[in-house]
C-alpha atoms as a PDB file:
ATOM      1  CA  UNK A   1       0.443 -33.666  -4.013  1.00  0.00           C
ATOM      2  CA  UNK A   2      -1.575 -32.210  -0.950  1.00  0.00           C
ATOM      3  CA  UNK A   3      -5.031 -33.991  -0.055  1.00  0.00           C
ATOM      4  CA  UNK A   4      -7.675 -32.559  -0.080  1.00  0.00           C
ATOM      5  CA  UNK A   5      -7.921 -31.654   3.888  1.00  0.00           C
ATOM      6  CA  UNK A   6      -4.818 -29.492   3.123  1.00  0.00           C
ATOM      7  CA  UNK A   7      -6.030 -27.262   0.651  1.00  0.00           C
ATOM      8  CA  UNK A   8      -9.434 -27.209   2.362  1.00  0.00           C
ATOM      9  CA  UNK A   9      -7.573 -26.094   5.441  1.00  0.00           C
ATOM     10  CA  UNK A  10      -5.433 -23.575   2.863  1.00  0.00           C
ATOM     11  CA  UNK A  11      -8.826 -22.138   1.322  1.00  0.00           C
ATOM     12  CA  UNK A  12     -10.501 -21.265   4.392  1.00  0.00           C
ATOM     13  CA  UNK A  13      -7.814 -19.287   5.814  1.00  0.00           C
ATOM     14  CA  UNK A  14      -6.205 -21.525   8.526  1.00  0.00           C
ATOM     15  CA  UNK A  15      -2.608 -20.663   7.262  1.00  0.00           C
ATOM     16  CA  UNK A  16      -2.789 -17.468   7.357  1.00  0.00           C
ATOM     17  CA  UNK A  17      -4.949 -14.365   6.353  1.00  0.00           C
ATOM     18  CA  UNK A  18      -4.919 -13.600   3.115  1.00  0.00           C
ATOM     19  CA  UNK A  19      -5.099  -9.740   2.185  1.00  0.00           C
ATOM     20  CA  UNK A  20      -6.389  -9.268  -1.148  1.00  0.00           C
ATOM     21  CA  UNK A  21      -8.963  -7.099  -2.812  1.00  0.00           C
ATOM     22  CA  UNK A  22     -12.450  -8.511  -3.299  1.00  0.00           C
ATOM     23  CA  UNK A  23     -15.560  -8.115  -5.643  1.00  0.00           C
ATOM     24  CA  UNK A  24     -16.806  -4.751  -5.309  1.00  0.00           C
ATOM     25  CA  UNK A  25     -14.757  -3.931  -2.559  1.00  0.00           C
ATOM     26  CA  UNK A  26     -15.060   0.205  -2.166  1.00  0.00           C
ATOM     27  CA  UNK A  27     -13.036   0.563   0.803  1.00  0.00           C
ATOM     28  CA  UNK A  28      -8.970  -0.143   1.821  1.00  0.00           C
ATOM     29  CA  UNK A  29      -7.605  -3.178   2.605  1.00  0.00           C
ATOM     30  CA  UNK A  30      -6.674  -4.113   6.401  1.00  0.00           C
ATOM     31  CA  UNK A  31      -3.685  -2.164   7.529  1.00  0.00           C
ATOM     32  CA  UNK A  32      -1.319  -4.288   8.525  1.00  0.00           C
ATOM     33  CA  UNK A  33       1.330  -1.564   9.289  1.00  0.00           C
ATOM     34  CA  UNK A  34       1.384   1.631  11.141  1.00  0.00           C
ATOM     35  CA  UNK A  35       1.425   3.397   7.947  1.00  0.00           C
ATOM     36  CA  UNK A  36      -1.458   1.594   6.587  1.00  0.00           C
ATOM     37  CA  UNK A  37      -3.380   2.454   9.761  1.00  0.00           C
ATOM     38  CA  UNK A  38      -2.318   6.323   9.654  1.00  0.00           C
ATOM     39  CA  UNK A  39      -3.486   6.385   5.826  1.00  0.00           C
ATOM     40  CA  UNK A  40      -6.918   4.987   6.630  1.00  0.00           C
ATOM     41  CA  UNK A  41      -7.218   6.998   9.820  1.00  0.00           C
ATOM     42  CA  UNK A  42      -6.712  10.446   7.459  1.00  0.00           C
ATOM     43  CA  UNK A  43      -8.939   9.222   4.476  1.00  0.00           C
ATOM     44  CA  UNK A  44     -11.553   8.987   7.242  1.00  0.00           C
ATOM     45  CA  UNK A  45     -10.302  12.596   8.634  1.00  0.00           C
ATOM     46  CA  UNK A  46     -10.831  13.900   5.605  1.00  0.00           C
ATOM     47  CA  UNK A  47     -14.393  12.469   4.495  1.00  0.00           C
ATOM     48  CA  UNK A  48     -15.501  14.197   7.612  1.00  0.00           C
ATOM     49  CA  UNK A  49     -14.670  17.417   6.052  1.00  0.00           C
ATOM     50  CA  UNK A  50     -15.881  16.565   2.955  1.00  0.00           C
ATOM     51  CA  UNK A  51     -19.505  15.772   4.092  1.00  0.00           C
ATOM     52  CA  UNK A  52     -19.730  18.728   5.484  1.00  0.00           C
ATOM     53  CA  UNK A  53     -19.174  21.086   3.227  1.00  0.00           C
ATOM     54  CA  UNK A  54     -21.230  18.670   0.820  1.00  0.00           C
ATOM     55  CA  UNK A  55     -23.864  19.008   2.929  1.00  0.00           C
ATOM     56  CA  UNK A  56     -23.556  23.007   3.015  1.00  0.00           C
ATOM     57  CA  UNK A  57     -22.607  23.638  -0.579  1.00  0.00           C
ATOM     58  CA  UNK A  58     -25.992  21.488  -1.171  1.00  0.00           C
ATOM     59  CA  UNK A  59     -28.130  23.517   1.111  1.00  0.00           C
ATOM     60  CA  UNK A  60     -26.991  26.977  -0.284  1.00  0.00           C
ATOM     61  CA  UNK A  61     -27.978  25.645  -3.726  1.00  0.00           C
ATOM     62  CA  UNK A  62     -31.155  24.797  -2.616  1.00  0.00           C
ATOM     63  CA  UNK A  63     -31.823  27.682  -0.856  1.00  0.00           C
ATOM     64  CA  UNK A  64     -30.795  29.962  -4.210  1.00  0.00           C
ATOM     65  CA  UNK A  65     -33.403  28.160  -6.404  1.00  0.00           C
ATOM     66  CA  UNK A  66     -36.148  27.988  -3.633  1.00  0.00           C
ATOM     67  CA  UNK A  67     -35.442  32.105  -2.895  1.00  0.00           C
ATOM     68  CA  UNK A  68     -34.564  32.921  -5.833  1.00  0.00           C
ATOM     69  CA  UNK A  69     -35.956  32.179  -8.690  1.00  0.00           C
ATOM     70  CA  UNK A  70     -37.330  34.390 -11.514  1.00  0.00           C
ATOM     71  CA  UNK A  71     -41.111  33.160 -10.197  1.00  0.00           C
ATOM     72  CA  UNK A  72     -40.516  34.984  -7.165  1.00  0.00           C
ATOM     73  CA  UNK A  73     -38.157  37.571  -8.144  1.00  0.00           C
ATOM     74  CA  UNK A  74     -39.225  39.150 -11.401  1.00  0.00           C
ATOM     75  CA  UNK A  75     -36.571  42.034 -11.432  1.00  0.00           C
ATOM     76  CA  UNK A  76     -32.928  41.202 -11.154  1.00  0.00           C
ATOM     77  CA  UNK A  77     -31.240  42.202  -7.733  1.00  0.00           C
ATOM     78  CA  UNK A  78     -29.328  45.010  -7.588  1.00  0.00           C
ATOM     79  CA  UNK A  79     -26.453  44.037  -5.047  1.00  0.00           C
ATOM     80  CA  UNK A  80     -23.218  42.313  -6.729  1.00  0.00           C
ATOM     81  CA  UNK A  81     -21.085  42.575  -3.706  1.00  0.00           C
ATOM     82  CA  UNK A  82     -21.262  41.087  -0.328  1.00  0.00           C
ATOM     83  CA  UNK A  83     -18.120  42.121   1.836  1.00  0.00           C
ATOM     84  CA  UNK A  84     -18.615  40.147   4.833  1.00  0.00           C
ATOM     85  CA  UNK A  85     -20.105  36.524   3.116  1.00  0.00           C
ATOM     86  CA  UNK A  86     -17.003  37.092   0.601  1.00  0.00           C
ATOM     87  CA  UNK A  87     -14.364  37.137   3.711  1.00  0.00           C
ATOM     88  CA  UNK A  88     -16.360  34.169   5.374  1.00  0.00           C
ATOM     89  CA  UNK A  89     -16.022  31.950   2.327  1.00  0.00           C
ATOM     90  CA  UNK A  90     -12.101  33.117   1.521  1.00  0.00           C
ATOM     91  CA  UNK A  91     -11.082  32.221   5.024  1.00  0.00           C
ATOM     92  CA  UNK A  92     -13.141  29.628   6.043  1.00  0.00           C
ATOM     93  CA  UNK A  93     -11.187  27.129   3.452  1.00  0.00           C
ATOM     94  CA  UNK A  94      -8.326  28.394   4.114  1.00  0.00           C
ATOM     95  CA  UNK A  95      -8.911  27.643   8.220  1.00  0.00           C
ATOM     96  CA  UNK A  96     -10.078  24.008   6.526  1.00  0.00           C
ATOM     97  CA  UNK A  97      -7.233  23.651   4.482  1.00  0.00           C
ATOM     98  CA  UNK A  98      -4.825  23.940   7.679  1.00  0.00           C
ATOM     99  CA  UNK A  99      -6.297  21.851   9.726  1.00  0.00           C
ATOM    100  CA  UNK A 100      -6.393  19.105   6.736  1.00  0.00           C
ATOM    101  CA  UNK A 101      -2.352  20.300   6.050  1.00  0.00           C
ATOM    102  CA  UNK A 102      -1.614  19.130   9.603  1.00  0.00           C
ATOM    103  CA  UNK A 103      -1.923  15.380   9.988  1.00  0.00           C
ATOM    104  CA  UNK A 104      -1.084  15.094   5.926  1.00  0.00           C
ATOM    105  CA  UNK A 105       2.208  16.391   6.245  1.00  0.00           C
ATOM    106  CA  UNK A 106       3.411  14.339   9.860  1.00  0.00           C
ATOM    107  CA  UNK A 107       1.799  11.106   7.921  1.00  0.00           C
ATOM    108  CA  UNK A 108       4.302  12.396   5.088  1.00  0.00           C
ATOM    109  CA  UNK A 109       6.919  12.578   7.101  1.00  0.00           C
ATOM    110  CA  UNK A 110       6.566   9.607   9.103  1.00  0.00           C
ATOM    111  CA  UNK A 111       6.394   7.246   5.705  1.00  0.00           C
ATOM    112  CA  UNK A 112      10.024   9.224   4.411  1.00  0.00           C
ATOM    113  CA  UNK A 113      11.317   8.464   8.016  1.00  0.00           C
ATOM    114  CA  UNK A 114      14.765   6.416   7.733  1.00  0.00           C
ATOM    115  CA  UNK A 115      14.647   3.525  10.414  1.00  0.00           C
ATOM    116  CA  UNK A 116      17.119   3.001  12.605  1.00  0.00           C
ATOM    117  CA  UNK A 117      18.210  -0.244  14.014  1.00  0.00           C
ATOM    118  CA  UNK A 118      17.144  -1.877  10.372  1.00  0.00           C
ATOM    119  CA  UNK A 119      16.197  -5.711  11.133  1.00  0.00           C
ATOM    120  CA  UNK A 120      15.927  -7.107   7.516  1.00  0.00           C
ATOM    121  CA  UNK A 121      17.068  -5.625   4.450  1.00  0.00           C
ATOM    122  CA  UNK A 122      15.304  -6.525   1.149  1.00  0.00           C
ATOM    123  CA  UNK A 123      16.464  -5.417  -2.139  1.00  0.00           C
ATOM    124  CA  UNK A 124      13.172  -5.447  -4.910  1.00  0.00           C
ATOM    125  CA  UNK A 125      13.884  -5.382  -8.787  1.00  0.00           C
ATOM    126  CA  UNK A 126      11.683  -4.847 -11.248  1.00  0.00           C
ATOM    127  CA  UNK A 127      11.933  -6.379 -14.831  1.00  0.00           C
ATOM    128  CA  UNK A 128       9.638  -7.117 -17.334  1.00  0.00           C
ATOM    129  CA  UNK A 129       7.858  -8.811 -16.454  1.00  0.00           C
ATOM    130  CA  UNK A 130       8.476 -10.044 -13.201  1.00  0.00           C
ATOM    131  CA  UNK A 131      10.844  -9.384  -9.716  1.00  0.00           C
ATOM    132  CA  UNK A 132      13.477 -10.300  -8.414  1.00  0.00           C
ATOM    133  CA  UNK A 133      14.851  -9.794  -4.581  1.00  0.00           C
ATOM    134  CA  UNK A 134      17.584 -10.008  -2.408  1.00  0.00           C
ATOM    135  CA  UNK A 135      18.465  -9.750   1.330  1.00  0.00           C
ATOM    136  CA  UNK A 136      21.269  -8.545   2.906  1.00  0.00           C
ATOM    137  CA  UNK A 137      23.275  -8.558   6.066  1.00  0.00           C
ATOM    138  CA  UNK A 138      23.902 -12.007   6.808  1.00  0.00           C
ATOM    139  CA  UNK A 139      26.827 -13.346   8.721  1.00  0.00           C
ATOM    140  CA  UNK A 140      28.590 -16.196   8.834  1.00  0.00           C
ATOM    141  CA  UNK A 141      28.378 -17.273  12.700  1.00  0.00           C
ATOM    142  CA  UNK A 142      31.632 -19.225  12.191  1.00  0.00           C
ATOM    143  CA  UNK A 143      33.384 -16.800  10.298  1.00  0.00           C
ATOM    144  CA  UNK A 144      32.145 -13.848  11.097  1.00  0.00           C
ATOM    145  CA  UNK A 145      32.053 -12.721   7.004  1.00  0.00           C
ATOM    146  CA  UNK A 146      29.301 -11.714   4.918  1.00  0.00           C
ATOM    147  CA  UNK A 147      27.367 -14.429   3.564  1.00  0.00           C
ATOM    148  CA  UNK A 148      26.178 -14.389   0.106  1.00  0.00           C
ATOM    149  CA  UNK A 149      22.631 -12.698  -0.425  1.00  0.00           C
ATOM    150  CA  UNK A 150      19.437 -14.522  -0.293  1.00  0.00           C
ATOM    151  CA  UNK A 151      18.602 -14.155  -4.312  1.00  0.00           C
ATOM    152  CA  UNK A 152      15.802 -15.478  -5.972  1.00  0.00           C
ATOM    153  CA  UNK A 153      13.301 -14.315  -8.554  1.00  0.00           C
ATOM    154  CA  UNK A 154       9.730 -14.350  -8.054  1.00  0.00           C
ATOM    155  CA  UNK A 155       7.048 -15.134 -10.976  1.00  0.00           C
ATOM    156  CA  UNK A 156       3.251 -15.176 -11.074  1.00  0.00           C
ATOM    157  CA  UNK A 157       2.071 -18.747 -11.094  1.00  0.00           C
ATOM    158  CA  UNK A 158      -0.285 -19.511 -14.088  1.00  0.00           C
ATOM    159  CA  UNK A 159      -4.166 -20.245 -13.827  1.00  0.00           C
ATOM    160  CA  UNK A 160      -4.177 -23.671 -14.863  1.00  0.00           C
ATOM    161  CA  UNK A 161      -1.835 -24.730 -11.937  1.00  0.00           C
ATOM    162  CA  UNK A 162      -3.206 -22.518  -8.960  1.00  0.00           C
ATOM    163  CA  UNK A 163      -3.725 -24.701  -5.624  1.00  0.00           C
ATOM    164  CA  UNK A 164      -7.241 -23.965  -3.991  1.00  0.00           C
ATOM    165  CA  UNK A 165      -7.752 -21.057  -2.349  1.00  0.00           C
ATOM    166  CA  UNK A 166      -4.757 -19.412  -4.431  1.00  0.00           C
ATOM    167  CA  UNK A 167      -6.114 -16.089  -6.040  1.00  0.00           C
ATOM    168  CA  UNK A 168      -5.286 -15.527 -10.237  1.00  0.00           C
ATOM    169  CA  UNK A 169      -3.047 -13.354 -10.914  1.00  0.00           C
ATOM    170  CA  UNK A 170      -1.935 -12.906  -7.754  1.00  0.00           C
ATOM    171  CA  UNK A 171      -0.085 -15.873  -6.277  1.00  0.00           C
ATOM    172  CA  UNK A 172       3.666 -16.185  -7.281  1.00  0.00           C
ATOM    173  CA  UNK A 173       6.259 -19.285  -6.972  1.00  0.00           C
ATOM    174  CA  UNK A 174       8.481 -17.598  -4.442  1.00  0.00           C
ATOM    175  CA  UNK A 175       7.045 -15.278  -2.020  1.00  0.00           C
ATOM    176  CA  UNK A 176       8.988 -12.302  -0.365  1.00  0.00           C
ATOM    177  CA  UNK A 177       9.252 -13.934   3.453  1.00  0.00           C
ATOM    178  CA  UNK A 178       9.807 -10.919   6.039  1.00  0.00           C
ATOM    179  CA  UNK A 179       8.817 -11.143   9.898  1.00  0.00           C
ATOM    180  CA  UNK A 180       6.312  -9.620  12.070  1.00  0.00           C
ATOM    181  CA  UNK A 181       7.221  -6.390  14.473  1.00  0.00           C
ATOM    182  CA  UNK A 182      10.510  -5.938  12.924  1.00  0.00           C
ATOM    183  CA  UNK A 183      11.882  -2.959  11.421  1.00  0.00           C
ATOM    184  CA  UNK A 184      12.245  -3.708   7.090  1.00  0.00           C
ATOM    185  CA  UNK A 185      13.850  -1.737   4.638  1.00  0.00           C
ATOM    186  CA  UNK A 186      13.054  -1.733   1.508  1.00  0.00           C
ATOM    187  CA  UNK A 187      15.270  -1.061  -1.217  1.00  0.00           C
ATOM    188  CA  UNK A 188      13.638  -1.203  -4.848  1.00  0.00           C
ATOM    189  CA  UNK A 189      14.658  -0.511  -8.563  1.00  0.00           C
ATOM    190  CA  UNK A 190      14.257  -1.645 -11.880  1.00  0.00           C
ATOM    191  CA  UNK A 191      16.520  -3.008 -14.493  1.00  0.00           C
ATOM    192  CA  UNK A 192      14.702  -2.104 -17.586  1.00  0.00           C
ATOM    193  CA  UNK A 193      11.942   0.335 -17.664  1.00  0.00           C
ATOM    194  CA  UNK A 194       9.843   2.242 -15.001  1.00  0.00           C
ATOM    195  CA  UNK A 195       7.668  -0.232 -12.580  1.00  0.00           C
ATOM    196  CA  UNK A 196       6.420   0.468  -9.187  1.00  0.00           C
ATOM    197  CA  UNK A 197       6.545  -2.204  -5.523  1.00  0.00           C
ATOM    198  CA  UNK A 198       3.115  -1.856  -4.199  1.00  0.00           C
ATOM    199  CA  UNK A 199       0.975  -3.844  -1.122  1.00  0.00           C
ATOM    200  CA  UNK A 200      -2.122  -1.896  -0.206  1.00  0.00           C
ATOM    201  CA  UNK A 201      -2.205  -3.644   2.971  1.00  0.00           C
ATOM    202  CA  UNK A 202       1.914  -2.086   3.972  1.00  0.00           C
ATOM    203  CA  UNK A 203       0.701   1.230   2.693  1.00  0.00           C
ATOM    204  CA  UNK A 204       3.772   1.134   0.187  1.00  0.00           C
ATOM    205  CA  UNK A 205       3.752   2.154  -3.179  1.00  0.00           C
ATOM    206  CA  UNK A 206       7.263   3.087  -4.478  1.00  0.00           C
ATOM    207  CA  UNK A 207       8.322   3.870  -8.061  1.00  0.00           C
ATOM    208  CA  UNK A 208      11.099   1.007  -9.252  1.00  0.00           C
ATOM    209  CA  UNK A 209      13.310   3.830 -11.897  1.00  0.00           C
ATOM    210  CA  UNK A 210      16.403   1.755 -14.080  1.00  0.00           C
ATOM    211  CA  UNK A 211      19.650   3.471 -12.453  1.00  0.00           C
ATOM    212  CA  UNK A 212      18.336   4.745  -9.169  1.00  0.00           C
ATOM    213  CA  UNK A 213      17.737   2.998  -5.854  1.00  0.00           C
ATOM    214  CA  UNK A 214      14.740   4.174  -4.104  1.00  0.00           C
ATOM    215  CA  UNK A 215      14.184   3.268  -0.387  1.00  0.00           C
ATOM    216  CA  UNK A 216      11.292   2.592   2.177  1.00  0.00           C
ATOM    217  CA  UNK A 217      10.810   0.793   5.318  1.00  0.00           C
ATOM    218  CA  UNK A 218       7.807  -0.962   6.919  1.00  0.00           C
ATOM    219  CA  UNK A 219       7.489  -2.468  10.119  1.00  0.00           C
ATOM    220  CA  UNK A 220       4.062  -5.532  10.210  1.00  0.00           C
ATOM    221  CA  UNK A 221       2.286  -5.642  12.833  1.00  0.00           C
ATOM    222  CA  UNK A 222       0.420  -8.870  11.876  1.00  0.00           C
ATOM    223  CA  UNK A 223       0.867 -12.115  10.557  1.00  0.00           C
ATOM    224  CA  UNK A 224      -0.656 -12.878   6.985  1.00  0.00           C
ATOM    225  CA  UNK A 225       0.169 -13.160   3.174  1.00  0.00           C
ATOM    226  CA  UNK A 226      -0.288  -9.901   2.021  1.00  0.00           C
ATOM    227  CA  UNK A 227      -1.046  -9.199  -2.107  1.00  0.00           C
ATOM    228  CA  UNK A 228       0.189  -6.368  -4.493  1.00  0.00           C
ATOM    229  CA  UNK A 229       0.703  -5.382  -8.172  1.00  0.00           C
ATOM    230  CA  UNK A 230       2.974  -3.651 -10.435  1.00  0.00           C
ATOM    231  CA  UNK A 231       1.562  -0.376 -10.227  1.00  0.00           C
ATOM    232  CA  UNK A 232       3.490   1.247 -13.328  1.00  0.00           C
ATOM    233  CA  UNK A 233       2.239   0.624 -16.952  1.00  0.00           C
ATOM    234  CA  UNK A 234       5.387  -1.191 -17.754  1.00  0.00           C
ATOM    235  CA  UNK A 235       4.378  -2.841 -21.174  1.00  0.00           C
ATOM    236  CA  UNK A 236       2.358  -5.705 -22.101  1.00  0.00           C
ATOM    237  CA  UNK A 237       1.992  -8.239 -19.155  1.00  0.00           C
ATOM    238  CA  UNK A 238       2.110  -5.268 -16.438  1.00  0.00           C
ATOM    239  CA  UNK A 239      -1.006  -6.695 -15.084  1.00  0.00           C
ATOM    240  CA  UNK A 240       1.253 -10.178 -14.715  1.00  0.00           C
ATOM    241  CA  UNK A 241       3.875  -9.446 -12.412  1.00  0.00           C
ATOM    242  CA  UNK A 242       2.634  -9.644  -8.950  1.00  0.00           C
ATOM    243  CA  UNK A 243       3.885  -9.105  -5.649  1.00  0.00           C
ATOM    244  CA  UNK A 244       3.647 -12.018  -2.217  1.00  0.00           C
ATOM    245  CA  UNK A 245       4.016 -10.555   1.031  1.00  0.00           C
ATOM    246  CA  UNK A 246       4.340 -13.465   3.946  1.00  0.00           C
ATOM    247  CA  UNK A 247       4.637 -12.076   7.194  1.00  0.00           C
ATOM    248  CA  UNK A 248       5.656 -14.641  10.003  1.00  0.00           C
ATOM    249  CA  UNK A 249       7.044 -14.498  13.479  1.00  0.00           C
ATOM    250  CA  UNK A 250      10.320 -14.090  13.842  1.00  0.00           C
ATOM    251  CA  UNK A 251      11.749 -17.507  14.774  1.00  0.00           C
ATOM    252  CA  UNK A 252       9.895 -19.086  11.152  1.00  0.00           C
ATOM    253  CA  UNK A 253      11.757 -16.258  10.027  1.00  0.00           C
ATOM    254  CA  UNK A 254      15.590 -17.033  10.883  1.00  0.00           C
ATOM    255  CA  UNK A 255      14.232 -20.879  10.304  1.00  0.00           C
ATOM    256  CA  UNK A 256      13.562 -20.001   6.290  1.00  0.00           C
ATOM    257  CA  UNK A 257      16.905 -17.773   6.229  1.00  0.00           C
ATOM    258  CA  UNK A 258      18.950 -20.721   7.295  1.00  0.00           C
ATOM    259  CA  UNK A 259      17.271 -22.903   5.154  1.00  0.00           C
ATOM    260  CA  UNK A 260      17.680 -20.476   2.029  1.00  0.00           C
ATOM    261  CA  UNK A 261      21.496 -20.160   3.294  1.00  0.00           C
ATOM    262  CA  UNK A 262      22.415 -23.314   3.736  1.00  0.00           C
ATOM    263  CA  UNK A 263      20.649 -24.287  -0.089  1.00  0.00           C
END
């Protein structure tokens, strides 16, 4: 049982910062990958463009109901084509649309990049209505040999025994441990029906499909738990099967390997 000092210490954020979304929140989460920071970085991009033609789309209304308006213009005009305005506002969007093309498609690119030099290999599967994971790659220092993978399942804890500062429906009993400024691939897929891995904070959101094995990789750049959901309408309790992100240096990291290893 932890005093109360502990889970005062646990609520305010001295552990770790916790990434989660928050009452009325309108905006993203804080990256916490390069991803995440390229995503945000092109939503703001974009808005720019998008007030702006707001703003002119807005104008020319008013300007058409100010100028012309059957109080001021009695008789109908007489001119139905306008060459030149008709090539501004054909090209114009498409100049727009170019320029917006640009930094979507190398964002695009750079989230369907395979890493190379892999640190950490995770394995995510989806079931209803919870996941289960798996790493990867470890050898036997002795031996040499591949040791047996890290497996455990992961479940959302229920309300009545959340710790302060834990958040409903989004704290789980074993959290997916990875390490900070190291290269992660991901490696999800589902053993029933469709679901989907997804942390707003990592920027990933990839489908989980029974009988395929889709990949992603991630690389943190900070320290923190990080929250996600199911993201697939996989049946009744899809809004139960959440997702625990702890990112922690890399020595904490090999320390909880070796522990999980040696269990």
């Amino acid at each position: 049982m932890k005093s109360i000092y502990e889970l005062a210490e646990r609520a305010i954020g001295v552990f770790g910062t916790f990434d989660s979304a928050e009452h009325w929140q309108l905006g993203f989460q804080d990256a916490a990958s390069p991803v995440m920071e390229g995503i945000i970085n092109l939503h703001h991009d974009l808005f720019f463009f998008l007030v702006l033609v707001l703003v002119f789309v807005m104008w020319m209304l008013a300007r058409i109901l100010l100028n012309f308006s059957a109080t001021k213009h009695n008789t109908p005009s007489g001119t139905s084509h306008g060459t030149t305005i008709e090539i501004i506002w054909t090209i114009t969007p498409s100049i727009i649309l170019i320029i917006v093309a640009v930094p979507s498609f190398a964002l695009l690119y750079s989230i369907d990049e395979v890493l190379d030099g892999v640190g950490v290999t995770v394995k995510a599967i989806g079931h209803q209505w919870y996941w289960s994971y798996e790493y990867f790659d470890y050898v036997n220092p002795t031996s040499g040999e591949l040791q047996t993978p890290i497996a455990f399942d992961s479940y959302m804890i229920p309300e009545d025994l959340l710790e302060v500062g834990q958040f409903r429906l989004l704290e789980v009993d074993n959290r997916v441990v990875l390490p900070v400024k190291t290269h992660v691939r991901l490696l999800i897929s589902a053993a029933d029906v469709l679901h989907s891995w997804a942390v707003p904070a990592l920027g990933i959101k990839v489908d989980a499909i029974p009988g395929r094995l889709n990949q992603t990789g991630t690389f943190i750049t900070r320290e923190g738990v990080f929250y996600g959901q199911c993201s697939e309408i996989c049946g009744v309790n899809h809004g139960f099967m959440p997702i625990t992100v702890e990112a922690v240096p890399l020595n904490k990291y090999v320390s909880w390997v070796a522990e999980k290893l040696t269990a």
